[in-house]
C-alpha atoms as a PDB file:
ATOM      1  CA  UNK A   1       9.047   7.515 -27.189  1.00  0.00           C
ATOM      2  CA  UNK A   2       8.755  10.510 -24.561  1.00  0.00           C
ATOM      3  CA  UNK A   3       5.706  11.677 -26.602  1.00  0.00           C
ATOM      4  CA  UNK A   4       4.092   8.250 -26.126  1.00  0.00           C
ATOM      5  CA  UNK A   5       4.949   7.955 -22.479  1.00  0.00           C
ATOM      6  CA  UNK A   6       3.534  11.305 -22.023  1.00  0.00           C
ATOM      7  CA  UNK A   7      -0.043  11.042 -24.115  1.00  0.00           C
ATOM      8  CA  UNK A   8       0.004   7.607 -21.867  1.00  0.00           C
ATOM      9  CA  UNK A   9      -0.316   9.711 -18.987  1.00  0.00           C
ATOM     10  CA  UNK A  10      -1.973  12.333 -20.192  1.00  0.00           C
ATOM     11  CA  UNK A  11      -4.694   9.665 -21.129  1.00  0.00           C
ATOM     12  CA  UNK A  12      -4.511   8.037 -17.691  1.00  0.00           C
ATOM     13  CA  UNK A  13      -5.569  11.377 -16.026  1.00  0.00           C
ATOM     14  CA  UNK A  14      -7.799  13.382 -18.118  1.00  0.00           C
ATOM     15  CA  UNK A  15     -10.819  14.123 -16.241  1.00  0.00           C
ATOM     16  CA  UNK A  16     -13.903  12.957 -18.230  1.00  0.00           C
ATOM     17  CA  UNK A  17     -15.486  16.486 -19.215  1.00  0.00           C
ATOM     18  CA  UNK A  18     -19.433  14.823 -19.580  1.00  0.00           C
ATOM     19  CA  UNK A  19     -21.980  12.278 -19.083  1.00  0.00           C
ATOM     20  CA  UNK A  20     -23.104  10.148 -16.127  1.00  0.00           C
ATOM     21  CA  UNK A  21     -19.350   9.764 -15.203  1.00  0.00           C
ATOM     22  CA  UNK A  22     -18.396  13.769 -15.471  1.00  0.00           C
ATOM     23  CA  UNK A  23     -14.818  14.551 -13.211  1.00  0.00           C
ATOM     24  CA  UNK A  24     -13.319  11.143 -13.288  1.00  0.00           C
ATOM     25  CA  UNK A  25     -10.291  10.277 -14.512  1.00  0.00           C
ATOM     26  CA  UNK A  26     -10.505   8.246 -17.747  1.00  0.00           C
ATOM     27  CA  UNK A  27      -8.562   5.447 -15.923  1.00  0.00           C
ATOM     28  CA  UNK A  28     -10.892   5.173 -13.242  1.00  0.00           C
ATOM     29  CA  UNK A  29     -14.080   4.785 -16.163  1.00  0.00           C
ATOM     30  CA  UNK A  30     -16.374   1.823 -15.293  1.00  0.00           C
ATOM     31  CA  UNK A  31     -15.347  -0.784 -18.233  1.00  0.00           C
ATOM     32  CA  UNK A  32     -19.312  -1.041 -19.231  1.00  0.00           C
ATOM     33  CA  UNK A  33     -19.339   2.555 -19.814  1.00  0.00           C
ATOM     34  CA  UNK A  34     -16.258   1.655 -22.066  1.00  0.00           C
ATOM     35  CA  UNK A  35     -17.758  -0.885 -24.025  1.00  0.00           C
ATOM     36  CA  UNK A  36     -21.074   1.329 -24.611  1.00  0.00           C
ATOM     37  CA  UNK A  37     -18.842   3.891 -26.100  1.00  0.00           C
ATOM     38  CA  UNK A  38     -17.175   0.948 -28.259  1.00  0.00           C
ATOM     39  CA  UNK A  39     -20.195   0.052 -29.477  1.00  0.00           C
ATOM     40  CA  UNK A  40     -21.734   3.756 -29.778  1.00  0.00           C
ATOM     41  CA  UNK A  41     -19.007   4.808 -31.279  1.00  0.00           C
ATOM     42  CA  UNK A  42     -16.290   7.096 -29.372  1.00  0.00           C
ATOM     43  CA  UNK A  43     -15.960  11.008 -29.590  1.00  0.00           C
ATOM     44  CA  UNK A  44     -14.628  12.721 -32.324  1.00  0.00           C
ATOM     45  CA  UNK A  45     -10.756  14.274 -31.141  1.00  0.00           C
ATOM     46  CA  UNK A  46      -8.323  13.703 -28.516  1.00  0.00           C
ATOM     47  CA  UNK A  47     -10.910  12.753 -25.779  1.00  0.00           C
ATOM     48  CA  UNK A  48     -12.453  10.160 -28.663  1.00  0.00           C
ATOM     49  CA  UNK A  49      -8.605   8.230 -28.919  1.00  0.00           C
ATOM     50  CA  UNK A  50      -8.347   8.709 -25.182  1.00  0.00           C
ATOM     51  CA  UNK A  51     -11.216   6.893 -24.841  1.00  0.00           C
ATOM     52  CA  UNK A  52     -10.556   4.471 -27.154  1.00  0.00           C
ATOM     53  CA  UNK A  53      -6.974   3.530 -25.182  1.00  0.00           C
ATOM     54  CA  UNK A  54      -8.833   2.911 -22.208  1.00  0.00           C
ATOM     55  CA  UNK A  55     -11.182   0.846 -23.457  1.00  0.00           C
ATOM     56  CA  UNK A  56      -8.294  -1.440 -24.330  1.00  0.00           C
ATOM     57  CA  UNK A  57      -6.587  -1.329 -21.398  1.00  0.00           C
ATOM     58  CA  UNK A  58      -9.196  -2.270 -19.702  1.00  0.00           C
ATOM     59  CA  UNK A  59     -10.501  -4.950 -22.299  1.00  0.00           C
ATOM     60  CA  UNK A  60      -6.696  -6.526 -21.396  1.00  0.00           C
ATOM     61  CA  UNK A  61      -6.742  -6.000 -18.269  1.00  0.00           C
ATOM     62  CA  UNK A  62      -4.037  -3.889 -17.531  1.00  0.00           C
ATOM     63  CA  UNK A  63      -5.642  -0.681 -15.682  1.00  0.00           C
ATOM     64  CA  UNK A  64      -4.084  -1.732 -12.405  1.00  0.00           C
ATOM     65  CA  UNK A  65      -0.393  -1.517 -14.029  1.00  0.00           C
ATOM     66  CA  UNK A  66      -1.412   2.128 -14.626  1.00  0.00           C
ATOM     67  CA  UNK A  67      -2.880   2.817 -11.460  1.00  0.00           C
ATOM     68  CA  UNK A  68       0.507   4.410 -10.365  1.00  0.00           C
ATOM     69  CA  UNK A  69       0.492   7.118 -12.884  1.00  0.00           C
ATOM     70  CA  UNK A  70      -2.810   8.956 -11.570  1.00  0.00           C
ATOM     71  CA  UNK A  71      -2.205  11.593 -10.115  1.00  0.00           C
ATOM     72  CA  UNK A  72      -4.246  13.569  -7.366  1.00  0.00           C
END
């Protein structure tokens, strides 16, 4: 369970290495970008399932729960 609460926030924070949307943290990731990557298909890797997490946090609307794990 400490693993999962820990890739949660890992997840939460990791700064998005590419793209339009390059050093932002993947909670912070407009939810169109999101869904373009759903539909593109994510990256292969950890970044890929990071990626993928957000997308469904955001699809249920739960980033703002989260909110309080980003740190600065």
């Amino acid at each position: 369970m400490v693993s999962d609460q820990q890739s949660l926030i890992n997840a939460v924070n990791q700064v998005m290495p590419f793209g339009k949307y390059a050093g932002r943290k993947l909670l912070q990731l407009p939810e169109p970008y999101l869904v373009w990557f759903h539909g593109k298909g994510f990256p292969e890797g950890k970044l890929g399932e990071q990626l993928a997490l957000m997308y469904e946090i955001k699809l249920n609307g739960l980033e703002k729960m989260l909110e309080p794990l980003l740190k600065s």
